[in-house]
PDB file of N, CA and C in Angstrom:
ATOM      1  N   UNK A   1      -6.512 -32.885  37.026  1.00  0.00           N
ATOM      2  CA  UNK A   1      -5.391 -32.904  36.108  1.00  0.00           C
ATOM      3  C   UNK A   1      -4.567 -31.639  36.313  1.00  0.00           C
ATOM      4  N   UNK A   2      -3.578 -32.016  36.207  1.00  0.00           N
ATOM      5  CA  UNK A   2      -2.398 -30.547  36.920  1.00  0.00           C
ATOM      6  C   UNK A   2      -1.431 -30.724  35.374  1.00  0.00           C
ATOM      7  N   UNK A   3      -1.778 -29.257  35.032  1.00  0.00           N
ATOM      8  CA  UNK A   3      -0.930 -28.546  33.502  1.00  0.00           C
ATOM      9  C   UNK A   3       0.220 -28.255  33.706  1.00  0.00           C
ATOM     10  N   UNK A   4       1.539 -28.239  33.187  1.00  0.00           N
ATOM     11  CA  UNK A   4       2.665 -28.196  32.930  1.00  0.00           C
ATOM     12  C   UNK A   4       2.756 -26.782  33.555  1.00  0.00           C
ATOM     13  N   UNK A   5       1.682 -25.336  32.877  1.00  0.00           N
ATOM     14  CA  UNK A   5       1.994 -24.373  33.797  1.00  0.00           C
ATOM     15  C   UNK A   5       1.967 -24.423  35.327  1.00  0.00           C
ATOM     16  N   UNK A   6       1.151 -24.813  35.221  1.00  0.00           N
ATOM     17  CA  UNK A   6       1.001 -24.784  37.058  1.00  0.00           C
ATOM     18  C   UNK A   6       1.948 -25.298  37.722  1.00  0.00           C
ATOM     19  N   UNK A   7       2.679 -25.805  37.758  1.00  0.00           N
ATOM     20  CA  UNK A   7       3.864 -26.819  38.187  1.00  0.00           C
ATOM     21  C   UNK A   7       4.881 -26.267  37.744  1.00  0.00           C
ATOM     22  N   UNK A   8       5.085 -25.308  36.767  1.00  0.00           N
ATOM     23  CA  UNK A   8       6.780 -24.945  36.304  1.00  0.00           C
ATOM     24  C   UNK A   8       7.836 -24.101  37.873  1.00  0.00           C
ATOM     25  N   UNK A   9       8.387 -24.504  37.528  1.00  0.00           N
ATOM     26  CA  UNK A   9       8.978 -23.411  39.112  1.00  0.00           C
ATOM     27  C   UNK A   9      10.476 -22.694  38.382  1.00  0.00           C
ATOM     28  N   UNK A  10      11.034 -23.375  37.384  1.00  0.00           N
ATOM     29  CA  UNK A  10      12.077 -23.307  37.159  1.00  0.00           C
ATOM     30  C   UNK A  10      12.063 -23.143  35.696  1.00  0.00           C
ATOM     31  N   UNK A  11      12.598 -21.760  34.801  1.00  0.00           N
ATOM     32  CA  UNK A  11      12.386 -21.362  33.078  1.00  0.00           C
ATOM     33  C   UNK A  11      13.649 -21.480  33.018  1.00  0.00           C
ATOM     34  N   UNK A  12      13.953 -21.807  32.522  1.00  0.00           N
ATOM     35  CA  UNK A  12      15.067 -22.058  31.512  1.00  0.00           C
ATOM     36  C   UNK A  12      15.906 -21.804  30.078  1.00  0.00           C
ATOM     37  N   UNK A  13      15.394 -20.330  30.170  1.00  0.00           N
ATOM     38  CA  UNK A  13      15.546 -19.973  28.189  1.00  0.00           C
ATOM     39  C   UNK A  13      17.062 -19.093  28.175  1.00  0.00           C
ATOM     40  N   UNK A  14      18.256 -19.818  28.825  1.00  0.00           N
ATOM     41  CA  UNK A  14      19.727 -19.441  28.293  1.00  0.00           C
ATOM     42  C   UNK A  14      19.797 -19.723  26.971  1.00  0.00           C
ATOM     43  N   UNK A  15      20.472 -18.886  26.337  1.00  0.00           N
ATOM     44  CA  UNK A  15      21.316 -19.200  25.112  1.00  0.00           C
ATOM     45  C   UNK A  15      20.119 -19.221  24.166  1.00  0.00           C
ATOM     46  N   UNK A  16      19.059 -18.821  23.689  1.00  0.00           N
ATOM     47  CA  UNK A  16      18.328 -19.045  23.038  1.00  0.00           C
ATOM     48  C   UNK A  16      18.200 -17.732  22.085  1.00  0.00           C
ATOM     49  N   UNK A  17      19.076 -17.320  21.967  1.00  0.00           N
ATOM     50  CA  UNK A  17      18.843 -15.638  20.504  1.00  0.00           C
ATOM     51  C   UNK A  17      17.309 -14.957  20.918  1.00  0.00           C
ATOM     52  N   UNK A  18      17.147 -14.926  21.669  1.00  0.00           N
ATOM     53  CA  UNK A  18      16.223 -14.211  22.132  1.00  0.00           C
ATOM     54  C   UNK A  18      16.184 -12.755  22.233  1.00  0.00           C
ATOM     55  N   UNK A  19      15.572 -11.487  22.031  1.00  0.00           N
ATOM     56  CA  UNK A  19      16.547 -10.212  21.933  1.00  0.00           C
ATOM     57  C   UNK A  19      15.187  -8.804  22.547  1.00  0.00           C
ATOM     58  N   UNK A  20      14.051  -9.552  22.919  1.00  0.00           N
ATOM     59  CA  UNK A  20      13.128  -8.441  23.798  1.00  0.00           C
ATOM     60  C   UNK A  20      12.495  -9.377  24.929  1.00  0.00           C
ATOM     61  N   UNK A  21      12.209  -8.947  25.986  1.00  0.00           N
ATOM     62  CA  UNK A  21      11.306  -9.767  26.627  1.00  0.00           C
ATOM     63  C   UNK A  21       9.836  -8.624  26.458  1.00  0.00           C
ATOM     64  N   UNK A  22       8.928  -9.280  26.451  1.00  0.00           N
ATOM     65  CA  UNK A  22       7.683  -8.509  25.436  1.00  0.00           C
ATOM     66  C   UNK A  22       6.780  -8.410  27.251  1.00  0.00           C
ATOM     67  N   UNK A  23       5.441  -7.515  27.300  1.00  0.00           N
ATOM     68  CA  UNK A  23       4.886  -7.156  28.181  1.00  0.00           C
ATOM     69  C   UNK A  23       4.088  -8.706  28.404  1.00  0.00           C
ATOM     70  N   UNK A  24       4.176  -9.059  30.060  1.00  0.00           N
ATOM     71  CA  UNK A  24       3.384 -10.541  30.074  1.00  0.00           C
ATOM     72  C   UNK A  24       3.664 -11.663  29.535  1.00  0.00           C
ATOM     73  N   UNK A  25       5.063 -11.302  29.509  1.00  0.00           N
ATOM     74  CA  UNK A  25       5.787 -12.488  28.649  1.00  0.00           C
ATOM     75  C   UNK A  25       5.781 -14.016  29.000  1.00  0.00           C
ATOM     76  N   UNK A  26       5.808 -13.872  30.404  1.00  0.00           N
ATOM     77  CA  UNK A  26       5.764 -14.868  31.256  1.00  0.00           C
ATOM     78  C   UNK A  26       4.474 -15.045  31.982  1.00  0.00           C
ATOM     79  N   UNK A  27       3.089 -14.810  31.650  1.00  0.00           N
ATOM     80  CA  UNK A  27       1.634 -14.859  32.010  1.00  0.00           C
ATOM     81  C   UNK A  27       1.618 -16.461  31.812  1.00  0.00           C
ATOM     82  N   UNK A  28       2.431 -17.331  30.960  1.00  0.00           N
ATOM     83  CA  UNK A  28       1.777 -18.267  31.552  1.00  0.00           C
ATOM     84  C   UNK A  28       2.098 -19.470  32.044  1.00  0.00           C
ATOM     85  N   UNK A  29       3.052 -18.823  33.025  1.00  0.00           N
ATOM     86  CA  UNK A  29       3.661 -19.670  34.038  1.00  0.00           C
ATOM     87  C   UNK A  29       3.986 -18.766  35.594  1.00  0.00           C
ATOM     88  N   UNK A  30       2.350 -18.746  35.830  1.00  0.00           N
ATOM     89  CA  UNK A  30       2.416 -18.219  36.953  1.00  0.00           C
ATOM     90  C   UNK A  30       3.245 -18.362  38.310  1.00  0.00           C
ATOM     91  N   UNK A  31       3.337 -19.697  38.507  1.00  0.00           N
ATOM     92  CA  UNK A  31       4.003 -20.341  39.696  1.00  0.00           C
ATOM     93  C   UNK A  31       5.643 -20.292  39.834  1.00  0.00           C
ATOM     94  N   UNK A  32       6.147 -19.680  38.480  1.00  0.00           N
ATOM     95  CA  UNK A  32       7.803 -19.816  38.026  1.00  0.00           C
ATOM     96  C   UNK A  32       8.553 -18.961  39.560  1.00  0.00           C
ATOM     97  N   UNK A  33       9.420 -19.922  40.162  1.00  0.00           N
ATOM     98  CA  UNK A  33      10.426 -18.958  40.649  1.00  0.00           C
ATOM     99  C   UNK A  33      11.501 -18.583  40.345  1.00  0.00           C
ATOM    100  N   UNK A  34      12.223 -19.230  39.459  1.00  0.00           N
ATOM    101  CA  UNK A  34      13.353 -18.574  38.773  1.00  0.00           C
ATOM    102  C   UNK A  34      13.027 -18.706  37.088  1.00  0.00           C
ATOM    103  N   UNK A  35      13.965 -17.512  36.955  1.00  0.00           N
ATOM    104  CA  UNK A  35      13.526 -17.320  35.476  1.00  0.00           C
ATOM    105  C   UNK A  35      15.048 -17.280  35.287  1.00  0.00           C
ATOM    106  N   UNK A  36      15.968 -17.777  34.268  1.00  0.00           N
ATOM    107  CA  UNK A  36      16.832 -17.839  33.436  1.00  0.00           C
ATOM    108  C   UNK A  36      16.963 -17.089  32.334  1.00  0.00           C
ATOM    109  N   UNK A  37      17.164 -16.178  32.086  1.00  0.00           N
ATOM    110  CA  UNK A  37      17.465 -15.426  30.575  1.00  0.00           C
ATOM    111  C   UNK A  37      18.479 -15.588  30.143  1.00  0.00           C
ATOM    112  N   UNK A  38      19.974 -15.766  30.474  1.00  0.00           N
ATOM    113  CA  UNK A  38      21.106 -15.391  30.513  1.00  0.00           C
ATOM    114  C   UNK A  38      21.727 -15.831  29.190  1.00  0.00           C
ATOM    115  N   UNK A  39      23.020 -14.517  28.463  1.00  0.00           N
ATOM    116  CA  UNK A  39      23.456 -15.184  27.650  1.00  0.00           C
ATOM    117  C   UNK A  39      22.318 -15.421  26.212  1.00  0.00           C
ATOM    118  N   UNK A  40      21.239 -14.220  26.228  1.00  0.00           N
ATOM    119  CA  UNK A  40      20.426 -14.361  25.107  1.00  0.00           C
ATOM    120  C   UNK A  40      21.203 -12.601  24.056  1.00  0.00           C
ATOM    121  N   UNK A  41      20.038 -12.679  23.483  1.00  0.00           N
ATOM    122  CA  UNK A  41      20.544 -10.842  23.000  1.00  0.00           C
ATOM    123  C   UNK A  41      19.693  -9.913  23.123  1.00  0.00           C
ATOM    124  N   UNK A  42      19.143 -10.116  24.079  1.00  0.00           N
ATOM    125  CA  UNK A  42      18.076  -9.231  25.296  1.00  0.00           C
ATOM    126  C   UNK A  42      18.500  -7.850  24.995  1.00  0.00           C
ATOM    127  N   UNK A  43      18.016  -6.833  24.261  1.00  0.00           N
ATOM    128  CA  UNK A  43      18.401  -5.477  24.173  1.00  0.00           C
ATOM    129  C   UNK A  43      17.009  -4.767  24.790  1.00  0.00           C
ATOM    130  N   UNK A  44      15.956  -5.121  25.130  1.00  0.00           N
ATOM    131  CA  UNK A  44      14.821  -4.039  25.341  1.00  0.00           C
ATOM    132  C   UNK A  44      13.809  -5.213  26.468  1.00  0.00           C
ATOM    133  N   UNK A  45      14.041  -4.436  27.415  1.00  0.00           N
ATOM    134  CA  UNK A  45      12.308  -5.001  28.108  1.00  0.00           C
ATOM    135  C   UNK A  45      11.433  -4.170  28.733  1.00  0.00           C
ATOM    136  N   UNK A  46      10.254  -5.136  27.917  1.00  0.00           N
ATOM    137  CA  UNK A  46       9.368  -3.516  28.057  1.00  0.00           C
ATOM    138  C   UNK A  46       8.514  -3.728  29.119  1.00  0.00           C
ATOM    139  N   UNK A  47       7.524  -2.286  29.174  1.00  0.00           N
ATOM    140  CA  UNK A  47       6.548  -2.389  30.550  1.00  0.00           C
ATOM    141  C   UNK A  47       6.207  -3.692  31.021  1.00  0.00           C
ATOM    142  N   UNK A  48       5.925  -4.141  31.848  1.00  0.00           N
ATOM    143  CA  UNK A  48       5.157  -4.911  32.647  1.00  0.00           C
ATOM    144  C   UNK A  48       5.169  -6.733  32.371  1.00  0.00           C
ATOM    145  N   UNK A  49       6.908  -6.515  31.662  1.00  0.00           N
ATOM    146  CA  UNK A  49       7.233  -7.500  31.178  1.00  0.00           C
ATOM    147  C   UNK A  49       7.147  -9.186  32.176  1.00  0.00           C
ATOM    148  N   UNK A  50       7.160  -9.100  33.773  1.00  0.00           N
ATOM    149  CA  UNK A  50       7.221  -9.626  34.455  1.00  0.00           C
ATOM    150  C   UNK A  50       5.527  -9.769  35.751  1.00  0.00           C
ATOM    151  N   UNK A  51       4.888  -9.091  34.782  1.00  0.00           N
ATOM    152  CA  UNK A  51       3.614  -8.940  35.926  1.00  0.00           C
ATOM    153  C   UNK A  51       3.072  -9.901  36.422  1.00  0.00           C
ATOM    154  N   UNK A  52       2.524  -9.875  37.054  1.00  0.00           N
ATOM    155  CA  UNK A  52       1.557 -11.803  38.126  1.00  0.00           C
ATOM    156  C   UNK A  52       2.829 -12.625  38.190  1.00  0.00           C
ATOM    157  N   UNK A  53       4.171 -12.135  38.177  1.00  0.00           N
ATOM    158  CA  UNK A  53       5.059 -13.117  38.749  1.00  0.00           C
ATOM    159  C   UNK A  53       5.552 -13.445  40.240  1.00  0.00           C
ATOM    160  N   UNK A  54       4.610 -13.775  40.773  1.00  0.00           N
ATOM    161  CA  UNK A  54       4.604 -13.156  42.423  1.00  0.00           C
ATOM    162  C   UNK A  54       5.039 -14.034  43.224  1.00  0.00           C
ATOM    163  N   UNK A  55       5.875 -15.438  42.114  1.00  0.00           N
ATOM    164  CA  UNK A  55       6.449 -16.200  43.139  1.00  0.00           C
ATOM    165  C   UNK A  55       8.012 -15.972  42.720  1.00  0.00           C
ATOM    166  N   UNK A  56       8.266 -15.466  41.506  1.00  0.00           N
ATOM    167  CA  UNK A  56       9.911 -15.282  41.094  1.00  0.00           C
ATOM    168  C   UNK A  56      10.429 -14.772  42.199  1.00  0.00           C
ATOM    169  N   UNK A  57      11.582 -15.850  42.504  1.00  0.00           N
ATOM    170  CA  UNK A  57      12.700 -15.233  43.416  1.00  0.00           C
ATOM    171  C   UNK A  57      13.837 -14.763  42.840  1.00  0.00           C
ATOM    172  N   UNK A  58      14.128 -15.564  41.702  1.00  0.00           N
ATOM    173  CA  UNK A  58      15.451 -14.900  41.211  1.00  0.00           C
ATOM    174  C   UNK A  58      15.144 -14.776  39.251  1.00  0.00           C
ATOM    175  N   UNK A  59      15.820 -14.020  39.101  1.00  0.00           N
ATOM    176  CA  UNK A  59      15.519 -13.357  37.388  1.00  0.00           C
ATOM    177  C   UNK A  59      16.969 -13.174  37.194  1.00  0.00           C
ATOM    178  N   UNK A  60      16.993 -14.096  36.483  1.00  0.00           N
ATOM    179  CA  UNK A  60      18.884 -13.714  36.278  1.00  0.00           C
ATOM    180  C   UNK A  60      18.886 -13.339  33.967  1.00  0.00           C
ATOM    181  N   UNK A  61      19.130 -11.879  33.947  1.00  0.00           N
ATOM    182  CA  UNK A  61      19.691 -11.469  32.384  1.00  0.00           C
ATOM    183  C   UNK A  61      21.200 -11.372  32.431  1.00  0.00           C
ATOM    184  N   UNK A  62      21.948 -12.119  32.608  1.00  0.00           N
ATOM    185  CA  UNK A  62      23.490 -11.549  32.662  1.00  0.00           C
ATOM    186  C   UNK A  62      23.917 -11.849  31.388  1.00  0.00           C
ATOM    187  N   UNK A  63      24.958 -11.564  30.539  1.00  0.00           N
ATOM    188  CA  UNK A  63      25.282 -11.763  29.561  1.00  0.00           C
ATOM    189  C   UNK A  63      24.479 -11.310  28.132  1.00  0.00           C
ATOM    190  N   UNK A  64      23.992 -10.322  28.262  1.00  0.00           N
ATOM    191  CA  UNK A  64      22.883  -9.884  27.451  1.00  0.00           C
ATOM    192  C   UNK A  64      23.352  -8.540  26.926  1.00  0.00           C
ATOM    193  N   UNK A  65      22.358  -7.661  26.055  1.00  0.00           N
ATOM    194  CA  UNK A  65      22.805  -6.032  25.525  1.00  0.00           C
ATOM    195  C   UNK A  65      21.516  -5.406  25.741  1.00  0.00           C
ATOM    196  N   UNK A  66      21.086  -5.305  27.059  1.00  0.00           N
ATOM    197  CA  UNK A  66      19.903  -4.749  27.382  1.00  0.00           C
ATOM    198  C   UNK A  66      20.572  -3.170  27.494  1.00  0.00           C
ATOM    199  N   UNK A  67      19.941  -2.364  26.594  1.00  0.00           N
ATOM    200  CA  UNK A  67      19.904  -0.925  25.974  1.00  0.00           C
ATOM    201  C   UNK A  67      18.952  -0.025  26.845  1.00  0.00           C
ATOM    202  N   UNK A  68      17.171  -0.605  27.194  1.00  0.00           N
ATOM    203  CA  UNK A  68      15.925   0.080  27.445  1.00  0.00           C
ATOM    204  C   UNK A  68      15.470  -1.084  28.011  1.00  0.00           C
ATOM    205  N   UNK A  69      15.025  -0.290  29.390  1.00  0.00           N
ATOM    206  CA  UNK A  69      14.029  -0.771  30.032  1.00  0.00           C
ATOM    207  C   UNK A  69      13.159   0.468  30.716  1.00  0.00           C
ATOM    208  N   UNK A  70      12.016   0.305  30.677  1.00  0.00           N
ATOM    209  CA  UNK A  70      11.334   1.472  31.058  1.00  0.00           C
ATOM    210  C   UNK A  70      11.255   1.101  32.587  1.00  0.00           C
ATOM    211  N   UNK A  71      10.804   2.466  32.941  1.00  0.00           N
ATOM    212  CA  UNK A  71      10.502   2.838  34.116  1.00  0.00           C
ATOM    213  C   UNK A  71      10.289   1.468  35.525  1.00  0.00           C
ATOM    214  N   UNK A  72       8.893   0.661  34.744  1.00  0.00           N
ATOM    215  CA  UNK A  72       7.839  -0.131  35.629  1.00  0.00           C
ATOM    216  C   UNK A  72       8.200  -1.859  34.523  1.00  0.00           C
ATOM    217  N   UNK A  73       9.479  -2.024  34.108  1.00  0.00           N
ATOM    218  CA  UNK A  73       9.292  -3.144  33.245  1.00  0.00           C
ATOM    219  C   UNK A  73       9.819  -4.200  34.436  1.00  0.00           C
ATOM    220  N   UNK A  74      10.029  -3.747  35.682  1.00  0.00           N
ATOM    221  CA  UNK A  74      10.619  -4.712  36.915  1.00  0.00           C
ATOM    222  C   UNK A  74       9.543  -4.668  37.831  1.00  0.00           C
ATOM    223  N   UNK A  75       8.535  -3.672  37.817  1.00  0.00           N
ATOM    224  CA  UNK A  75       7.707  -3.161  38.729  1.00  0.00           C
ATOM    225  C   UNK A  75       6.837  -4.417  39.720  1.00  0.00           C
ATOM    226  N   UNK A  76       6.823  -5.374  38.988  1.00  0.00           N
ATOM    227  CA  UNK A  76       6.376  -6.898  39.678  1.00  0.00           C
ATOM    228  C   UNK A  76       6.940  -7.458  40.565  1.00  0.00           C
ATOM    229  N   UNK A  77       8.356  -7.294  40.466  1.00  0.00           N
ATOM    230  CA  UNK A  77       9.447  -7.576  41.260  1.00  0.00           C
ATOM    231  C   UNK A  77      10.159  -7.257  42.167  1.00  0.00           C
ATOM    232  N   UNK A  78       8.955  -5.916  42.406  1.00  0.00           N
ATOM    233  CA  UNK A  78       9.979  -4.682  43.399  1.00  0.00           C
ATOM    234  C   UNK A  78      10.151  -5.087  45.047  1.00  0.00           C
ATOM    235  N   UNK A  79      11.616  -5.092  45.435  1.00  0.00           N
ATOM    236  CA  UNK A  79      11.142  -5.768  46.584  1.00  0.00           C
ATOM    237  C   UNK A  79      11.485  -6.517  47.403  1.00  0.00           C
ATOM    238  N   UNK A  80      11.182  -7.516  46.402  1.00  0.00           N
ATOM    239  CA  UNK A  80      11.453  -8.837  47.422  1.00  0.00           C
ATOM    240  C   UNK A  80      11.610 -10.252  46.435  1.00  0.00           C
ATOM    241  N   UNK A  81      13.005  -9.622  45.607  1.00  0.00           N
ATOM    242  CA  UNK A  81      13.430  -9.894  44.697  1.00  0.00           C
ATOM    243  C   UNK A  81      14.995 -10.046  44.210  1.00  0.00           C
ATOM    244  N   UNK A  82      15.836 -10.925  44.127  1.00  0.00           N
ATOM    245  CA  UNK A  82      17.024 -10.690  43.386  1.00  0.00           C
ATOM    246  C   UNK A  82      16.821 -10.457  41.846  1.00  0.00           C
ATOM    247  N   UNK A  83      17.825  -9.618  41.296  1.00  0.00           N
ATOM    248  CA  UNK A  83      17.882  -9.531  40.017  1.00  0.00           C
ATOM    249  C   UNK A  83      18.828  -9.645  39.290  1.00  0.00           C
ATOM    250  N   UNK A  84      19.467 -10.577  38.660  1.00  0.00           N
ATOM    251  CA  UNK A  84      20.806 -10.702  38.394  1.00  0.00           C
ATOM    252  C   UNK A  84      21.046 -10.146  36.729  1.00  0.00           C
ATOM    253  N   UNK A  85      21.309  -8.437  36.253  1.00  0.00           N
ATOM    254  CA  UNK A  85      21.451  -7.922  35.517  1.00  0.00           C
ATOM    255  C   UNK A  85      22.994  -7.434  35.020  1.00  0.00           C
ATOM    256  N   UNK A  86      23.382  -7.987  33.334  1.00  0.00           N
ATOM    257  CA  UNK A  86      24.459  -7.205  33.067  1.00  0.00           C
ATOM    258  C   UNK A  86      24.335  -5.515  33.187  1.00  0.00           C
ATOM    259  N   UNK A  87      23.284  -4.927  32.386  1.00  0.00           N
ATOM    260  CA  UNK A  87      23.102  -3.681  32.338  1.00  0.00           C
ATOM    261  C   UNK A  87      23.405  -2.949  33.322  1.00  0.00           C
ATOM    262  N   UNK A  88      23.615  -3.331  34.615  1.00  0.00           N
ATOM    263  CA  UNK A  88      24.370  -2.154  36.122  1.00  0.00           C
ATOM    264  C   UNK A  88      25.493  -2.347  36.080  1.00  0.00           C
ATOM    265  N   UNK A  89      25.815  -3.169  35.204  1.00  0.00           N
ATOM    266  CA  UNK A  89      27.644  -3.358  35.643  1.00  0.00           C
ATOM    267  C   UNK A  89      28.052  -3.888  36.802  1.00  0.00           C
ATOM    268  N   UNK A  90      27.216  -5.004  37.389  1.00  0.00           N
ATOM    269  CA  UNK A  90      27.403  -5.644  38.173  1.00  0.00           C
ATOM    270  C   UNK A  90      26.662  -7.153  38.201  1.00  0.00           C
ATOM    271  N   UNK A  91      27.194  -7.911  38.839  1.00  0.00           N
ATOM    272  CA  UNK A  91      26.434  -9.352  38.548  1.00  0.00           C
ATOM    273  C   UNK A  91      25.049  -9.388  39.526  1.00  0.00           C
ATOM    274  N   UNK A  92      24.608  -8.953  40.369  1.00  0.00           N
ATOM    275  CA  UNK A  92      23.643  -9.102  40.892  1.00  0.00           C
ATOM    276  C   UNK A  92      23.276  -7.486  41.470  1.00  0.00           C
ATOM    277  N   UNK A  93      21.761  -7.615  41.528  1.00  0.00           N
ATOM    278  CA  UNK A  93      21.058  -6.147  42.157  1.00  0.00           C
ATOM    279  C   UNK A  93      20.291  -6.033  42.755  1.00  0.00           C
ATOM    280  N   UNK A  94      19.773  -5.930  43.777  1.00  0.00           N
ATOM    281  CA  UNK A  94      18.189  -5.840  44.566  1.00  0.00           C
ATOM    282  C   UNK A  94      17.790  -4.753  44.195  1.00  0.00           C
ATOM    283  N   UNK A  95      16.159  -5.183  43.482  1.00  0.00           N
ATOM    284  CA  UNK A  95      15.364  -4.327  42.357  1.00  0.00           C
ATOM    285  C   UNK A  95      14.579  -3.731  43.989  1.00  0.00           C
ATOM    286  N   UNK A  96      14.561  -2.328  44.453  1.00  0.00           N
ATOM    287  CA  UNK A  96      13.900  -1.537  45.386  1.00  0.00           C
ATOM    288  C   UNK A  96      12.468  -0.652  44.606  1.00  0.00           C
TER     289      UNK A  96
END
């Protein structure tokens, strides 16, 4: 029997008033390659918010009021990764 996580490839949470992404937020949808945030009210993501995400190719927050992100809250992603963030003032970023 194959679970809904295992199979997700594609998140989808635009537009949803959403306003932190929390540490392991996404633990349980290991297999996700794109993650959708966009257009929430994303002000803070914290440490290790993205960890065991080792198949995400693209993470798109655009349209958001991300304020704080620490140091290592991308640290999963470093790499070999697009990141499509309002907070640089630009529409897309490769997280190094």
């Amino acid at each position: 029997m194959t679970c809904l996580y295992d199979v997700t490839q594609v998140l989808d949470l635009r537009v949803n008033a959403l306003t932190v992404v929390h540490a392991d937020a996404f633990s349980g949808v290991p297999n996700v390659s794109v993650i959708l945030l966009d257009d929430n009210d994303i002000d803070r993501v914290e440490p290790h918010a993205f960890r065991g995400l080792t198949a995400v190719r693209l993470l798109s927050l655009t349209g958001n009021r991300i304020t704080t992100v620490v140091g290592n809250s991308f640290s999963a992603l470093s790499g070999r990764k697009e990141v499509c963030s309002a907070m640089t003032g630009k529409n897309c970023c490769v997280v190094k």
